[in-house]
C-alpha atoms as a PDB file:
ATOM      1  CA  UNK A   1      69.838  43.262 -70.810  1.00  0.00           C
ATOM      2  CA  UNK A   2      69.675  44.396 -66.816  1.00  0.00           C
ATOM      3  CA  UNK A   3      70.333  42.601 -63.931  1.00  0.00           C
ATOM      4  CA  UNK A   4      66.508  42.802 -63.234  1.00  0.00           C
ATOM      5  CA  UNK A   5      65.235  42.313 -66.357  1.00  0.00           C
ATOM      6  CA  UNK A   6      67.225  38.831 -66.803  1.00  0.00           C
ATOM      7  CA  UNK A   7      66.098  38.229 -63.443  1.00  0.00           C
ATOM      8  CA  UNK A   8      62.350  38.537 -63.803  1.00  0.00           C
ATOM      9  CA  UNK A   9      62.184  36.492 -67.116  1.00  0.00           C
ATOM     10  CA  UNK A  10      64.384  33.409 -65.602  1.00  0.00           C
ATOM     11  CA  UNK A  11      61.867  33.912 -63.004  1.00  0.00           C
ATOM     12  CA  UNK A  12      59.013  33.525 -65.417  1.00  0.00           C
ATOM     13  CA  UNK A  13      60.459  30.433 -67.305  1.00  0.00           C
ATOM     14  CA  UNK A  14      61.489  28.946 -63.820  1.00  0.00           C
ATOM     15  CA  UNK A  15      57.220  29.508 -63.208  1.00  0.00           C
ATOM     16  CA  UNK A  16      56.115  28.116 -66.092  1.00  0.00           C
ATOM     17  CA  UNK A  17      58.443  24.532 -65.785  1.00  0.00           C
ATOM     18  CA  UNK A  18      56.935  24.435 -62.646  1.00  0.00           C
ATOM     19  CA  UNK A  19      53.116  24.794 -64.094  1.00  0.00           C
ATOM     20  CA  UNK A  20      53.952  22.731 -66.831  1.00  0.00           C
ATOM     21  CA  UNK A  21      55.309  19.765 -64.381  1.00  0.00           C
ATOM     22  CA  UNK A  22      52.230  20.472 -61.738  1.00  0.00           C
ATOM     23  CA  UNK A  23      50.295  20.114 -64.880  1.00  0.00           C
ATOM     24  CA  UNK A  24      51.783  16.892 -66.019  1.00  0.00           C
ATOM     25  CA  UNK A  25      50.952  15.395 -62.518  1.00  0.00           C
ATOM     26  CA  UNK A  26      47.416  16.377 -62.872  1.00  0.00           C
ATOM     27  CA  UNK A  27      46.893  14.624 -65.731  1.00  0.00           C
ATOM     28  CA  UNK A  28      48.890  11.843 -64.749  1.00  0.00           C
ATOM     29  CA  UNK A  29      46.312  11.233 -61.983  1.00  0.00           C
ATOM     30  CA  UNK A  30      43.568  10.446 -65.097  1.00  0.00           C
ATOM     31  CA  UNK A  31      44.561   6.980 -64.539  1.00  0.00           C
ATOM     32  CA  UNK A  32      42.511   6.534 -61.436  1.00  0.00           C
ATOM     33  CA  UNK A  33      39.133   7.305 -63.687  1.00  0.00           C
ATOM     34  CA  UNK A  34      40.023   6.018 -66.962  1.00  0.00           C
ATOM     35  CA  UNK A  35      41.528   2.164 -67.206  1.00  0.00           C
ATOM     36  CA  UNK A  36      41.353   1.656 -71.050  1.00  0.00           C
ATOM     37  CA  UNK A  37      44.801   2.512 -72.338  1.00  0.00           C
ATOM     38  CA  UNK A  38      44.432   3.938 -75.407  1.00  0.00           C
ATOM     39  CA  UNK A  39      41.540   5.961 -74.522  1.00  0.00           C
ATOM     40  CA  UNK A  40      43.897   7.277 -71.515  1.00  0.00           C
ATOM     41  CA  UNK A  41      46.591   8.662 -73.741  1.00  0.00           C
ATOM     42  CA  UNK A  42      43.978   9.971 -76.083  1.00  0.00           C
ATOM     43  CA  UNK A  43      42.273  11.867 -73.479  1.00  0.00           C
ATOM     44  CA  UNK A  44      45.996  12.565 -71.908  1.00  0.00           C
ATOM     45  CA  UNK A  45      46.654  14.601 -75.080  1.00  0.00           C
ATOM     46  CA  UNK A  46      43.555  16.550 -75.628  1.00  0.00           C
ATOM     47  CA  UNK A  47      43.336  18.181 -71.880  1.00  0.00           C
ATOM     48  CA  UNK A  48      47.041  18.244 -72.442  1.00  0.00           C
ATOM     49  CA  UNK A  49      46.447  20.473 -75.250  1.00  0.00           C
ATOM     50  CA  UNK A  50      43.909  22.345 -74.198  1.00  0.00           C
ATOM     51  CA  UNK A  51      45.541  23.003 -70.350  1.00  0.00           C
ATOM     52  CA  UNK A  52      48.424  24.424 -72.847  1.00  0.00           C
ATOM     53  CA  UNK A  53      46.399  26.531 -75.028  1.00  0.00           C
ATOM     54  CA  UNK A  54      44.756  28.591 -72.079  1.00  0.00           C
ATOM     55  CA  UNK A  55      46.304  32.072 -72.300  1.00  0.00           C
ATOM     56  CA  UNK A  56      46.942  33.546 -68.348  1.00  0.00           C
ATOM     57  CA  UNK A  57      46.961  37.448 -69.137  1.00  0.00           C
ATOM     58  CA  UNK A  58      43.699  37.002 -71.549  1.00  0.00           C
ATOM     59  CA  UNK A  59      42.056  34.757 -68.629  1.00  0.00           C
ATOM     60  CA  UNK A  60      43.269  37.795 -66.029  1.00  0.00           C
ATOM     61  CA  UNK A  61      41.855  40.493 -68.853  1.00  0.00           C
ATOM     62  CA  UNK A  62      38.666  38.552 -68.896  1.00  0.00           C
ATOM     63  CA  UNK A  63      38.229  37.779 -65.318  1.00  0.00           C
ATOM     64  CA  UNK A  64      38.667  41.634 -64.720  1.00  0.00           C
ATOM     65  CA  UNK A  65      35.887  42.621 -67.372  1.00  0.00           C
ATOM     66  CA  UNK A  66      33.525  39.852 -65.126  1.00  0.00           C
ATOM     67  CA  UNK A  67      34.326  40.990 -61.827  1.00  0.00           C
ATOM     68  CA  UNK A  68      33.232  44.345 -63.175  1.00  0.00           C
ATOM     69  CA  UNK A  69      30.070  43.573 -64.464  1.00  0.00           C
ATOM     70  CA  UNK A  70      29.498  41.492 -61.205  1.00  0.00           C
ATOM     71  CA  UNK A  71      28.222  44.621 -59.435  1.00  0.00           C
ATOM     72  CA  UNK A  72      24.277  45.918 -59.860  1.00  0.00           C
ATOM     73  CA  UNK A  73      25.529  49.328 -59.891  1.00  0.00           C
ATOM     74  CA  UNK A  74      28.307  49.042 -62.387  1.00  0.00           C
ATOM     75  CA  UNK A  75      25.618  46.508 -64.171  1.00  0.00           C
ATOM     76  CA  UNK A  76      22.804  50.170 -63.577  1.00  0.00           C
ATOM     77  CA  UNK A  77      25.604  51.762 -65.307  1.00  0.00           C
ATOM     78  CA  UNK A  78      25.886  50.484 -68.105  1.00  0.00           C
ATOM     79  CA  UNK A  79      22.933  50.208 -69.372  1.00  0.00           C
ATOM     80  CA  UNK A  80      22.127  53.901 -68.766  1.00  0.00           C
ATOM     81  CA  UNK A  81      25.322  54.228 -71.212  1.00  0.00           C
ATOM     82  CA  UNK A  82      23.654  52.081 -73.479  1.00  0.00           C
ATOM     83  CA  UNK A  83      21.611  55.099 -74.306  1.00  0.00           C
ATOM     84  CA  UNK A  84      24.396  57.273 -75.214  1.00  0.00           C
ATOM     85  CA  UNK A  85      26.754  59.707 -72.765  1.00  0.00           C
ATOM     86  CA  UNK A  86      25.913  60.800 -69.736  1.00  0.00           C
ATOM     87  CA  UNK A  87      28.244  63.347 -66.924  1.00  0.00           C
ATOM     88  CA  UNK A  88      29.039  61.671 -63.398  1.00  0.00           C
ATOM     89  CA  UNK A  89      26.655  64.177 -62.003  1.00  0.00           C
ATOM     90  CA  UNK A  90      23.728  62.411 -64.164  1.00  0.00           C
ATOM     91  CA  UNK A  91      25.378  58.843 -63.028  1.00  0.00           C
ATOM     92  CA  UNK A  92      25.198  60.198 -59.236  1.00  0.00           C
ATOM     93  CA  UNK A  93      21.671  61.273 -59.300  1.00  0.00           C
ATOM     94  CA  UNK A  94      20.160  58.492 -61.642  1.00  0.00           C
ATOM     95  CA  UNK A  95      22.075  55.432 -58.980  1.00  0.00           C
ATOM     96  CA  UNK A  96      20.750  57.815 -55.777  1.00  0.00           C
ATOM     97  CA  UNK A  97      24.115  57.224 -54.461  1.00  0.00           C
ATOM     98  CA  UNK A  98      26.803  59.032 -53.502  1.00  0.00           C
ATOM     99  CA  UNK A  99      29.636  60.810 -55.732  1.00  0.00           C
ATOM    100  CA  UNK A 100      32.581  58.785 -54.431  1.00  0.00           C
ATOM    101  CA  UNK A 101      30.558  55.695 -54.126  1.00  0.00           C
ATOM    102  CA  UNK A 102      29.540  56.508 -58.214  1.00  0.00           C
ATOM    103  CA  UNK A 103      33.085  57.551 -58.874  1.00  0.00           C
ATOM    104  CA  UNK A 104      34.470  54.054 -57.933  1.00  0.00           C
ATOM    105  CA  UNK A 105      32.421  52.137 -59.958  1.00  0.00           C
ATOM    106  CA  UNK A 106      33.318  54.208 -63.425  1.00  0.00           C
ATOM    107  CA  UNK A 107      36.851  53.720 -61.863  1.00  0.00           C
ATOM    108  CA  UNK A 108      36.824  49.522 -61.938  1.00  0.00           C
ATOM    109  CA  UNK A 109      34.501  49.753 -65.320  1.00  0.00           C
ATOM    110  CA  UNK A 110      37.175  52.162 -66.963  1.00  0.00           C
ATOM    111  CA  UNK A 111      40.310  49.921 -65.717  1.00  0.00           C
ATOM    112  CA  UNK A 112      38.128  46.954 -67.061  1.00  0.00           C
ATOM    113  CA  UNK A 113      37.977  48.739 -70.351  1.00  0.00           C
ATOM    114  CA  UNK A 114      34.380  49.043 -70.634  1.00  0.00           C
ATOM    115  CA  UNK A 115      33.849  52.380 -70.451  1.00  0.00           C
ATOM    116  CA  UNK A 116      35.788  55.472 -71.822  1.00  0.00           C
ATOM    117  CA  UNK A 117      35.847  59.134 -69.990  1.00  0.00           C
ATOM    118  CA  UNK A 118      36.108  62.393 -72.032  1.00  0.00           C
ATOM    119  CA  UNK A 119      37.039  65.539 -69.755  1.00  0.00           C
ATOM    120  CA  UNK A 120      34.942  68.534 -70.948  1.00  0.00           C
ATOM    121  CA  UNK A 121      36.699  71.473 -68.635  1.00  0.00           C
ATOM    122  CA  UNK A 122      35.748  70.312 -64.676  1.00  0.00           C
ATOM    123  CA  UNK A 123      32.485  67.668 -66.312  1.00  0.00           C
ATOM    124  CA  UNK A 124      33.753  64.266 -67.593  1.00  0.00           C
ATOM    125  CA  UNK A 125      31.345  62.440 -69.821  1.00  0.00           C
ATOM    126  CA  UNK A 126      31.197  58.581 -70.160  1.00  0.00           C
ATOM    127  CA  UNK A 127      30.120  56.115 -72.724  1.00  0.00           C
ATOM    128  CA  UNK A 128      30.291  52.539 -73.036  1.00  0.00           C
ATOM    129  CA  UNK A 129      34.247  51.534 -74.967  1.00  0.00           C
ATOM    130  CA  UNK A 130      32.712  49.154 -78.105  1.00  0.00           C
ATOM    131  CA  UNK A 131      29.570  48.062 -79.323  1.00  0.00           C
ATOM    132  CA  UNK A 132      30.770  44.786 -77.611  1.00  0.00           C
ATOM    133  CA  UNK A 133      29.870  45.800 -74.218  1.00  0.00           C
ATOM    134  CA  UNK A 134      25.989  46.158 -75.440  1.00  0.00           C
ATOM    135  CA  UNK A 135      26.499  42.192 -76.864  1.00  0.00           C
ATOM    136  CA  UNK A 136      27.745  41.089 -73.215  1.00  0.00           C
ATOM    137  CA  UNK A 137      24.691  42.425 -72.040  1.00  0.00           C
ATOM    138  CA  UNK A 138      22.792  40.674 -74.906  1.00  0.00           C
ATOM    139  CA  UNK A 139      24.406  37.265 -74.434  1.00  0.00           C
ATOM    140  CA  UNK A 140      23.588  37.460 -70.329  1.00  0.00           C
ATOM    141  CA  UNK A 141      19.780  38.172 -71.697  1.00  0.00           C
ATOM    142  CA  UNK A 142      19.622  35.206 -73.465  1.00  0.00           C
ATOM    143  CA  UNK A 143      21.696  32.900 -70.967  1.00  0.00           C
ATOM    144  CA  UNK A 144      18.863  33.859 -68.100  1.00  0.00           C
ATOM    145  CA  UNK A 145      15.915  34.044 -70.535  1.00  0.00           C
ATOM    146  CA  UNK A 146      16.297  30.378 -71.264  1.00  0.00           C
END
């Protein structure tokens, strides 16, 4: 294995002991809310277990796909993909803005993975990744509907 390579992971255990004891002092300071032992190192364990269980690259991943949606254009978007595939050019005109400003929000919705580009000689067309896109959109109807 490289020099590098050996260094970056003993960098990445070296960051996770450190989590892992910043962690452990977190919970530790449960004792100032909850006095009844047992119900301490029952509690203790579950957020102990679930602080563990959180996945950092899937929270990144999922953060990204938010951030993206967090935009009324990108948000304009996508639901005129919902409809089917549509050129920048259609994008530019239907958002009234202006190309670059259109171009760099299919940019952060591509890198979020929620759209997907196919170059048709100097045109690229867009369309929404998955079907799961459509159910985000869904699920934020119902959240705000309520």
């Amino acid at each position: 294995m490289e020099a590098a390579a050996v260094g970056k992971l003993m960098e990445a255990e070296r960051k996770l002991d450190v989590n892992k004891s910043k962690r452990e002092v977190e919970i530790g300071r449960l004792e100032r809310f909850i006095f009844d032992r047992d119900q301490l190192e029952v509690r203790t364990q579950k957020l102990s277990s679930l602080v563990n269980e959180l996945d950092e690259e899937a929270l990144h991943s999922e953060a990204r796909i938010f951030k993206a949606l967090s935009d009324p254009n990108r948000l304009k978007i996508i639901k005129l993909l919902k409809e089917g595939e549509l050129c920048a050019c259609e994008l530019t005109i239907a958002l009234s803005n202006s190309q670059s400003t259109v171009s760099h929000h299919l940019s952060v919705l591509k890198s979020a993975c929620l759209i997907k580009e196919r170059k048709e000689g100097k045109w690229s067309y867009f369309r929404l990744s998955e079907g799961a896109v459509i159910e985000i959109l869904n699920q934020a109807k119902l959240l705000y509907d309520k």
